[in-house]
Protein backbone atom coordinates (compact mmCIF):
# COMPACT_ATOMS: atom_id res chain seq x y z
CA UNK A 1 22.92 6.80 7.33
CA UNK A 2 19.65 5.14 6.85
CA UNK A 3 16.16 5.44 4.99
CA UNK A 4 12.78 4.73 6.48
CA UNK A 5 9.50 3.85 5.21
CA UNK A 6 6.20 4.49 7.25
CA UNK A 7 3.17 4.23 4.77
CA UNK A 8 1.20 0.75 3.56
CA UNK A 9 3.44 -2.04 4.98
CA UNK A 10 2.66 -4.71 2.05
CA UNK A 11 4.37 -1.22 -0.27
CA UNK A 12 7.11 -0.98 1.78
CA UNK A 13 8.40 -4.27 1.60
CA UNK A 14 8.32 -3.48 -2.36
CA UNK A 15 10.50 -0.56 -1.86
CA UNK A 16 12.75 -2.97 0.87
CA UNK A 17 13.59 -5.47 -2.26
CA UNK A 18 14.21 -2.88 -5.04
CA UNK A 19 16.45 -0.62 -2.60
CA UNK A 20 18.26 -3.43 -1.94
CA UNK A 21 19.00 -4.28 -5.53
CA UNK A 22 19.25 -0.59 -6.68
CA UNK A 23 21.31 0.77 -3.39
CA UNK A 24 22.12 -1.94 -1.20
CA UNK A 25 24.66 0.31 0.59
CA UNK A 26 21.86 2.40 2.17
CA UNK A 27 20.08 0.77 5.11
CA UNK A 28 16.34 0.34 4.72
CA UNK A 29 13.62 0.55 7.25
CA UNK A 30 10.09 -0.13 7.47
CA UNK A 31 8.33 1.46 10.44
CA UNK A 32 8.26 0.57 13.43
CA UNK A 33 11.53 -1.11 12.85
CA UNK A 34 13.71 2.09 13.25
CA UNK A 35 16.72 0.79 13.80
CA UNK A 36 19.05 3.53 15.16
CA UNK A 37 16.80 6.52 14.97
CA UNK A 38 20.00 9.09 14.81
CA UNK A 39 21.09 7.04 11.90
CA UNK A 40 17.85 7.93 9.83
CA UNK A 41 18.62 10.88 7.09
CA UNK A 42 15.25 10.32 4.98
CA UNK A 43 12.11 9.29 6.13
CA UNK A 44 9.59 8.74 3.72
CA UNK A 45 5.84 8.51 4.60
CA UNK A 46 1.95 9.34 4.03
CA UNK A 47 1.90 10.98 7.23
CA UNK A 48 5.36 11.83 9.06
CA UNK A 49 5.27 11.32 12.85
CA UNK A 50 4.56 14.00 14.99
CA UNK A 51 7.85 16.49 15.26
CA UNK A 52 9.91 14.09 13.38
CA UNK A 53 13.06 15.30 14.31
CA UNK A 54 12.85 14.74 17.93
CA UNK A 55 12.76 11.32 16.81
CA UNK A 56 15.56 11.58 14.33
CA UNK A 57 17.77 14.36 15.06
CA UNK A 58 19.89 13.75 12.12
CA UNK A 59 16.79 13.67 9.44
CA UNK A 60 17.68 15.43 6.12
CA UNK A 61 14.78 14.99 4.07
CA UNK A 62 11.20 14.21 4.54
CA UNK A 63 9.34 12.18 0.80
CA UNK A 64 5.31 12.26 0.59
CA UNK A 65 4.84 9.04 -1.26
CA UNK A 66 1.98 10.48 -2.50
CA UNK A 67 1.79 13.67 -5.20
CA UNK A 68 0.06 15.60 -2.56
CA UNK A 69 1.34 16.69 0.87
CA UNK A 70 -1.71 18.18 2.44
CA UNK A 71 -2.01 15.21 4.57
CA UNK A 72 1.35 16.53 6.27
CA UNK A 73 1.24 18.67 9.19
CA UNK A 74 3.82 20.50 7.86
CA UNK A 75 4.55 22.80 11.17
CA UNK A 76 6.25 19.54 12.58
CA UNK A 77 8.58 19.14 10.05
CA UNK A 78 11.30 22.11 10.67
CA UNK A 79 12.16 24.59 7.82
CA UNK A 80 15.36 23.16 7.31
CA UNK A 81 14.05 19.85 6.52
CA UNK A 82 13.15 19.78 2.40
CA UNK A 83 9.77 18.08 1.62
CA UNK A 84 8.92 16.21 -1.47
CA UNK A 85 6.33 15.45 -2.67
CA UNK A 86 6.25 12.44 -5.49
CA UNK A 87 6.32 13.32 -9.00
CA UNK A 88 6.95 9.64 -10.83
CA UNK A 89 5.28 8.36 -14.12
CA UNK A 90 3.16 5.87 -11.95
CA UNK A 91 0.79 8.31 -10.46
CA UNK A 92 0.49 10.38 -13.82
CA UNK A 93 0.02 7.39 -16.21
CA UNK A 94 -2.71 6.63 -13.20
CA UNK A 95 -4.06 9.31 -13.62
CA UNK A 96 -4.29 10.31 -17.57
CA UNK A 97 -5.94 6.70 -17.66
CA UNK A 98 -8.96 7.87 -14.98
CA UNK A 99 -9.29 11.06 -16.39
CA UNK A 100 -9.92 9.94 -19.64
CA UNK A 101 -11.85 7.49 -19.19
CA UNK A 102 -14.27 9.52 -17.48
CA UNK A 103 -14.10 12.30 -19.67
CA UNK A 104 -15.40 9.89 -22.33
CA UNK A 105 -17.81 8.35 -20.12
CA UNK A 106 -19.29 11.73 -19.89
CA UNK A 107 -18.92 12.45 -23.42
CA UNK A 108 -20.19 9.62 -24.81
CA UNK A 109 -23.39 9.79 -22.88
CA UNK A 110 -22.97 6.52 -20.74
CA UNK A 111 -25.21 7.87 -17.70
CA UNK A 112 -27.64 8.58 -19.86
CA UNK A 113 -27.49 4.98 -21.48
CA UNK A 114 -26.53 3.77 -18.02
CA UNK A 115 -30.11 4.66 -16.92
CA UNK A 116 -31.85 3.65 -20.23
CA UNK A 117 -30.70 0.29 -20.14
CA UNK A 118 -32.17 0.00 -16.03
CA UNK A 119 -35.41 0.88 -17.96
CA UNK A 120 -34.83 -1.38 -20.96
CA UNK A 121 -35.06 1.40 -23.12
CA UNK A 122 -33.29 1.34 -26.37
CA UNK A 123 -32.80 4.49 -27.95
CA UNK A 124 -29.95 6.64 -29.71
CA UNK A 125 -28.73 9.80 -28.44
CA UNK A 126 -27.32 12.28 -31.20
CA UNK A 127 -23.73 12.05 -30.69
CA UNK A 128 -21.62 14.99 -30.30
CA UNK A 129 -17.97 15.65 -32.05
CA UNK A 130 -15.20 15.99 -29.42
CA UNK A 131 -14.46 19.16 -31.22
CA UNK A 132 -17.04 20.72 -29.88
CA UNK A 133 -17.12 19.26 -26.17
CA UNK A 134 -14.82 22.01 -24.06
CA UNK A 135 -12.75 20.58 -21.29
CA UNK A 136 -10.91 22.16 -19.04
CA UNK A 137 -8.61 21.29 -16.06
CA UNK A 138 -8.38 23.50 -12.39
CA UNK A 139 -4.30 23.14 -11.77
CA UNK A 140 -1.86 22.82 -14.62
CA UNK A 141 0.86 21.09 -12.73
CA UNK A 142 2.40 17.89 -13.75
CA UNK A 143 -0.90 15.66 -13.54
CA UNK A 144 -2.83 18.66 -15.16
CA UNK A 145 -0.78 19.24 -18.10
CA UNK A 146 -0.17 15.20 -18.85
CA UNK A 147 -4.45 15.14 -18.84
CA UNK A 148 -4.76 17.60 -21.16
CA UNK A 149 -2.34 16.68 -23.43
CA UNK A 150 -3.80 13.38 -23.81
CA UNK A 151 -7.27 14.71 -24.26
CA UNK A 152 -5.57 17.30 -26.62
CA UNK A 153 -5.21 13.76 -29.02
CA UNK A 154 -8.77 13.06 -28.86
CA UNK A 155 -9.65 16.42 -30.61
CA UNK A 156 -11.09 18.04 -27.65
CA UNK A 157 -11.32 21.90 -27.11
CA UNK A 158 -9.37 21.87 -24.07
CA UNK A 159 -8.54 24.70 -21.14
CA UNK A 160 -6.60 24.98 -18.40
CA UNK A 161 -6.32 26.87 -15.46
CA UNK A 162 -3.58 27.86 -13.02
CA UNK A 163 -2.57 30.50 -10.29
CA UNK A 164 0.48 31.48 -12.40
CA UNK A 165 0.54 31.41 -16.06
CA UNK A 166 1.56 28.35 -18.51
CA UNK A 167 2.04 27.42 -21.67
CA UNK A 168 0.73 24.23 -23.28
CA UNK A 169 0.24 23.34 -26.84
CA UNK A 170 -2.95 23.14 -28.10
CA UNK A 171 -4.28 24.07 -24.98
CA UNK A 172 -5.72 27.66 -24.00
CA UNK A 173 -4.20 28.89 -20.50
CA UNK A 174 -5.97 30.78 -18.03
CA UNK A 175 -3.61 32.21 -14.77
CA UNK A 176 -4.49 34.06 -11.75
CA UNK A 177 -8.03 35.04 -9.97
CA UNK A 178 -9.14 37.42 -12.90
CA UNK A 179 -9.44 34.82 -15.75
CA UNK A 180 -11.53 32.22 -13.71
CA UNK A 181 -14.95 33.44 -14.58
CA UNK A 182 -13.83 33.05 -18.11
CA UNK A 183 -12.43 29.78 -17.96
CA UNK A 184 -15.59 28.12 -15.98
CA UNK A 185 -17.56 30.09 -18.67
CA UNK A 186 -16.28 27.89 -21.37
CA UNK A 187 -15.87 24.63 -19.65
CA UNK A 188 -18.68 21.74 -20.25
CA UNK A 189 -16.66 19.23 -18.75
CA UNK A 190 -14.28 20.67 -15.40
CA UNK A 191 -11.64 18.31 -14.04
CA UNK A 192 -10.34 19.04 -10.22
CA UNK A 193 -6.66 18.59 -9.98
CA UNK A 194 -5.81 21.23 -7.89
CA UNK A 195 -3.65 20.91 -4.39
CA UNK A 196 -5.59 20.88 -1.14
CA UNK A 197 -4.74 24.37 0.25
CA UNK A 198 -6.18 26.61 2.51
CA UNK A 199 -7.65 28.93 -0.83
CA UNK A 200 -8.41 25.87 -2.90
CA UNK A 201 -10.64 24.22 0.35
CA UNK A 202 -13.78 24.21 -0.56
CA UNK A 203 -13.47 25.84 -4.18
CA UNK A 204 -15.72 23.75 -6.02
CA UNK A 205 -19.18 25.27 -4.68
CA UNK A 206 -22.40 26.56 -5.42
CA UNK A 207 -20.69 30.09 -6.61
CA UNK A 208 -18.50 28.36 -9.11
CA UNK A 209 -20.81 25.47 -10.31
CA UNK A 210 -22.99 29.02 -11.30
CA UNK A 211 -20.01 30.32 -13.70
CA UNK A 212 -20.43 26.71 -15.86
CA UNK A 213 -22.47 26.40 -18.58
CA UNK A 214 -25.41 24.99 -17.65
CA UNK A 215 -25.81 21.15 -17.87
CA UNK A 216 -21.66 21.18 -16.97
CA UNK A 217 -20.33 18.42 -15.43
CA UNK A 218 -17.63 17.67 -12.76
CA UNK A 219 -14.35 15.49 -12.48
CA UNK A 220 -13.16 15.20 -9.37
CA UNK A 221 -9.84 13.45 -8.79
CA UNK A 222 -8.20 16.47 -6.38
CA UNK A 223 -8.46 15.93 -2.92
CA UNK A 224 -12.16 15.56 -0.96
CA UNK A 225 -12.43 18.94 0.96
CA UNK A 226 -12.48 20.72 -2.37
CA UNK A 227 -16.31 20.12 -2.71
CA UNK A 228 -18.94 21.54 -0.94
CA UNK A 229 -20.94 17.93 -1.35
CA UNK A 230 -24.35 19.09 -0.59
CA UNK A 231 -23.94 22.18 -3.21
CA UNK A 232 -23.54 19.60 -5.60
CA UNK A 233 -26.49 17.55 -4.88
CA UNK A 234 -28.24 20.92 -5.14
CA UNK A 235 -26.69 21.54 -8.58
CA UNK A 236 -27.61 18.25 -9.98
CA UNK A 237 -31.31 18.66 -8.55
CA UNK A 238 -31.55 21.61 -10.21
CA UNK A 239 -29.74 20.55 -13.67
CA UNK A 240 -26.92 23.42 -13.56
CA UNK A 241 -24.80 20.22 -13.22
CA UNK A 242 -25.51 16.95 -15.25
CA UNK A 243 -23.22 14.74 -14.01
CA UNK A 244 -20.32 14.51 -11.35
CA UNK A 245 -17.56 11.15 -11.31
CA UNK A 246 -15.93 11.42 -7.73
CA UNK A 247 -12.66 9.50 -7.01
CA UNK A 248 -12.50 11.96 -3.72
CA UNK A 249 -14.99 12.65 -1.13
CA UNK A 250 -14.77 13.78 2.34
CA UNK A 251 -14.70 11.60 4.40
CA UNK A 252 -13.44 8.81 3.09
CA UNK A 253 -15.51 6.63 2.60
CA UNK A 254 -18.79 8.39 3.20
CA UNK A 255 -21.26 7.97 5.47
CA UNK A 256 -23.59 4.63 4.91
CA UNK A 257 -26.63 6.62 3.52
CA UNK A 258 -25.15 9.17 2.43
CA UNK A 259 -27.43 10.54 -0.56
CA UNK A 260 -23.91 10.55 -3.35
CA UNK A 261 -23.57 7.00 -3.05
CA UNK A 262 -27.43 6.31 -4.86
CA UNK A 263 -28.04 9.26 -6.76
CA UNK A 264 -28.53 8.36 -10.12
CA UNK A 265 -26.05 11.21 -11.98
CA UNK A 266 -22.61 10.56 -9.49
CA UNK A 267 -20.49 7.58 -9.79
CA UNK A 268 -18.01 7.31 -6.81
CA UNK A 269 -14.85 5.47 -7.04
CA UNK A 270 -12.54 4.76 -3.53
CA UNK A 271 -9.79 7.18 -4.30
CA UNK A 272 -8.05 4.78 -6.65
CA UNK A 273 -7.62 7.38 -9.90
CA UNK A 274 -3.77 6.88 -9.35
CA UNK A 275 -1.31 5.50 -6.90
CA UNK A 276 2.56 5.47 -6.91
CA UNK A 277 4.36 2.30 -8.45
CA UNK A 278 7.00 1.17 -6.47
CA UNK A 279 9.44 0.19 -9.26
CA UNK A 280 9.09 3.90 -10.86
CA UNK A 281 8.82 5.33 -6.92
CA UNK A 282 11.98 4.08 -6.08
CA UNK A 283 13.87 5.19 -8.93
CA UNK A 284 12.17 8.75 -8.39
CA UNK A 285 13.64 8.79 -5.10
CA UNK A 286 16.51 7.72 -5.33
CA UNK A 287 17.58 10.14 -8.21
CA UNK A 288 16.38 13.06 -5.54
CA UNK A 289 18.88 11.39 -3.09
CA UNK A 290 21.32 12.12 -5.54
CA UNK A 291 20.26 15.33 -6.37
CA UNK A 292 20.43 16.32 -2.53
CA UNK A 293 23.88 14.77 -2.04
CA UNK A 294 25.27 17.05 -5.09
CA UNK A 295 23.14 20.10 -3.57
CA UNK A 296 20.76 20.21 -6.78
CA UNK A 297 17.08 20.96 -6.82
CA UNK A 298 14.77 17.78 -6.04
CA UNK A 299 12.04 17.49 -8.11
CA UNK A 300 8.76 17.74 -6.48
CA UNK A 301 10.02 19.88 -3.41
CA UNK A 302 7.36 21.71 -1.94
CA UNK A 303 7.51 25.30 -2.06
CA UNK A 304 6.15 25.55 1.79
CA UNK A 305 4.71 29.21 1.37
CA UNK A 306 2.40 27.98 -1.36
CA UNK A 307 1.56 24.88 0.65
CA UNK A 308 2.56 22.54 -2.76
């Protein structure tokens, strides 16, 4: 019984020394080194090799060390096979950190000043109570809800919005197709934190951007293929959107020239809004090895007919 590691080498050799203080009794691999390849039981990885368990006919369970899994070509990996995806306080302390910061970047007017300083311009904006700046969130999963309650502390009217309903104090919940219009109706700030599935692809477009208020702006710290990019440039040209802070794009990175990276009303940032820490990673995994062994629910597996 073995575990292997295929994602950022320099990472993996993180995970090596902590597994082999935490569980020293379970063999640890870093790809290519695979060792005895019927001997692996849990591979985890960015992207899985194709038909995985070809390679390891014994292979129990299949981690994303990432939150998201739509990187995974999940028909290679058979149903049998559980995939997780990682849920560890790394990626959402990451992540309430970015968020917030640009949320108050936004509020707080620093493009404007941003731009007023390139012109040596020194003038005060009237400054607006959080009260009455309305946030709201697309997904209410664990990275959603941990957002908004933080912005909840900041005294912001704050929405969120999810395919099924929740419940989140302070915070007024939107579920299902009929309530979006009403959400993006009240939204001056929206925040992308949805999964990248086939209904969410390209969600954040010209037909959407229409249902803000105008003079919105966008968040983006879901996954790239969410945004229609040049509907956005459009929506900025023509002020329905004021501002847009990108930690996602597709591709990655964009094209040299590409008319995001100048324009004056975008800041771009290299997909660095979170990433998993090994030291909380490994503990995260290791209590959904346990889990599996005593045939419990892991936390963060997929539910493959909703694609997260």
């Amino acid at each position: 019984m073995a575990f292997l590691y295929k994602a950022d080498p320099a990472r993996g050799a993180q995970w090596a020394k902590l597994f082999a203080q935490k569980a020293p009794e379970l063999p640890f691999h870093i790809w290519p080194d695979l060792g005895d390849p019927a001997a692996i039981r849990y591979l985890a990885a960015w992207q899985p090799p194709e038909d995985p368990t070809r390679t390891f006919p014994n292979l129990e369970v299949v981690f994303s060390v990432g939150a998201g899994i739509d990187q995974f070509d999940l028909s290679g990996v058979p149903e049998h096979v559980p995939v997780v995806r990682m849920i560890e306080p790394g990626i959402v302390e990451g992540m309430v950190e970015y968020v917030t910061q640009a949320v108050l970047t936004i509020h707080r007017d620093l493009f404007d000043y941003g731009l007023q300083q390139q012109q040596q311009v020194w003038r005060e904006l009237p400054l607006k109570p959080a009260s009455q700046r309305r946030v709201g969130v697309l997904g209410l999963g664990v990275l959603g809800t941990a957002v908004l309650e933080r912005l909840c502390l900041f005294g912001f009217d704050c929405a969120g919005w999810s395919r099924s309903g929740r419940e989140i104090e302070g915070v007024a919940c939107y579920a299902g197709e009929g309530a979006l219009d009403a959400f993006l109706a009240r939204t001056d700030i929206l925040i992308c934190l949805l999964p990248l599935t086939p209904a969410t692809r390209g969600l954040l477009d010209a037909q959407l951007f229409a249902k803000l208020p105008r003079g919105a702006s966008l968040i983006q710290t879901g996954r790239g293929p969410h945004l229609n990019q040049q509907d956005l440039l459009a929506a900025l040209k023509s002020g329905q959107l004021q501002n847009a802070i990108l930690d996602v794009t597709d591709p990655e990175p964009l094209p040299a020239g590409h008319a995001l990276w100048t324009h004056p009303r975008v800041r771009i940032t290299p997909h660095i809004a979170s990433a998993t820490r090994p030291e909380t990673a490994v503990e995260v995994v290791l209590d959904n090895l346990r889990r599996h062994r005593e045939g419990l629910p892991m936390v963060g597996q997929i539910d493959r007919a909703q694609g997260y």
